[in-house]
Protein backbone atom coordinates (compact mmCIF):
# COMPACT_ATOMS: atom_id res chain seq x y z
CA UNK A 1 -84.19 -10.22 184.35
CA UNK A 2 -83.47 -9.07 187.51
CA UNK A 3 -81.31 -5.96 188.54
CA UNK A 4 -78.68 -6.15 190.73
CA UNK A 5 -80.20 -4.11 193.44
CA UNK A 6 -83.28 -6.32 193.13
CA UNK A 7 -81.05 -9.68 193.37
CA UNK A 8 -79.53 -8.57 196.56
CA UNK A 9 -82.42 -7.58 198.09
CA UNK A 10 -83.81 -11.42 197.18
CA UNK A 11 -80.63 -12.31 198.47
CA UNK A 12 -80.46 -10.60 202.30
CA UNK A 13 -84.21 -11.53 202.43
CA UNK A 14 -82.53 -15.76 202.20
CA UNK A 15 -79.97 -15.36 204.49
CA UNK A 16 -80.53 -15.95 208.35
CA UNK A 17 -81.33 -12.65 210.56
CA UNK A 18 -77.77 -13.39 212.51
CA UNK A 19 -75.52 -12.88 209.53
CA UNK A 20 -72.25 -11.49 209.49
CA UNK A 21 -70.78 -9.37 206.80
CA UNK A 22 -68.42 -11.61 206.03
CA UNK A 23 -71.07 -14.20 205.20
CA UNK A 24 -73.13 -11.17 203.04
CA UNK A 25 -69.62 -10.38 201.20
CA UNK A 26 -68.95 -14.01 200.87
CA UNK A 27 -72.95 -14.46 199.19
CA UNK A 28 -72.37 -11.17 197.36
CA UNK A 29 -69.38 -13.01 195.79
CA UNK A 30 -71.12 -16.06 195.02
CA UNK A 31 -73.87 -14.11 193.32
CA UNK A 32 -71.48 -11.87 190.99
CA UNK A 33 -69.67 -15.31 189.85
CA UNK A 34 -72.89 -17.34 188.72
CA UNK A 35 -74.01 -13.94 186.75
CA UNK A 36 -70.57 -13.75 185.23
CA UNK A 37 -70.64 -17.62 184.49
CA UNK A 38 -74.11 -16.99 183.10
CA UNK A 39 -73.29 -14.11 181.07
CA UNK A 40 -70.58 -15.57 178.99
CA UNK A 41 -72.17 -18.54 178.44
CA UNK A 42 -74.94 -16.47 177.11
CA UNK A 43 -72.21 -14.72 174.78
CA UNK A 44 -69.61 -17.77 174.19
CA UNK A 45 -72.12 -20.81 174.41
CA UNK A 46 -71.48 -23.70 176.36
CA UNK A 47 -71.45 -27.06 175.86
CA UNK A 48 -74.32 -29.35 176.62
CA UNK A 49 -74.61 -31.59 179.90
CA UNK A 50 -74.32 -34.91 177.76
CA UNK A 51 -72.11 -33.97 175.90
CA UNK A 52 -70.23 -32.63 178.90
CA UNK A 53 -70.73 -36.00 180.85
CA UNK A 54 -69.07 -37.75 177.56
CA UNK A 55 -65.86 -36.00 177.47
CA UNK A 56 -65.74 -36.49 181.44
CA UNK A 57 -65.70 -39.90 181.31
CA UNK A 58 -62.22 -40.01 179.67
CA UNK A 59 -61.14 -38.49 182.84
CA UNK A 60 -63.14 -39.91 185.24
CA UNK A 61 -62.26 -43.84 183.86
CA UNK A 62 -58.99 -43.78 184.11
């Protein structure tokens, strides 16, 4: 696993020479929210894409 340091620097190596910091803030953002996402479904599980896609449909068809 990655550290954070190492992540960003993957990161600002991506994004376009002409960046603002409002668009490195805005990716910085991004970044923290898919590790946090990741991290508790690590911890808390999560539920599987088919089964996901099944209780979806419920929605989705009416």
């Amino acid at each position: 696993m990655k550290t954070p340091k190492a992540e960003v620097v993957t990161m600002l190596d991506a994004l376009p020479d002409n960046s603002s910091f409002e668009d490195i803030q805005y990716h910085l953002y991004v970044l923290e929210k898919i590790n946090r996402g990741l991290e508790r479904a690590a911890i808390e599980g999560a539920i599987p894409h088919e089964k996901a896609k099944i209780y979806l449909a419920k929605w989705l068809a009416a």
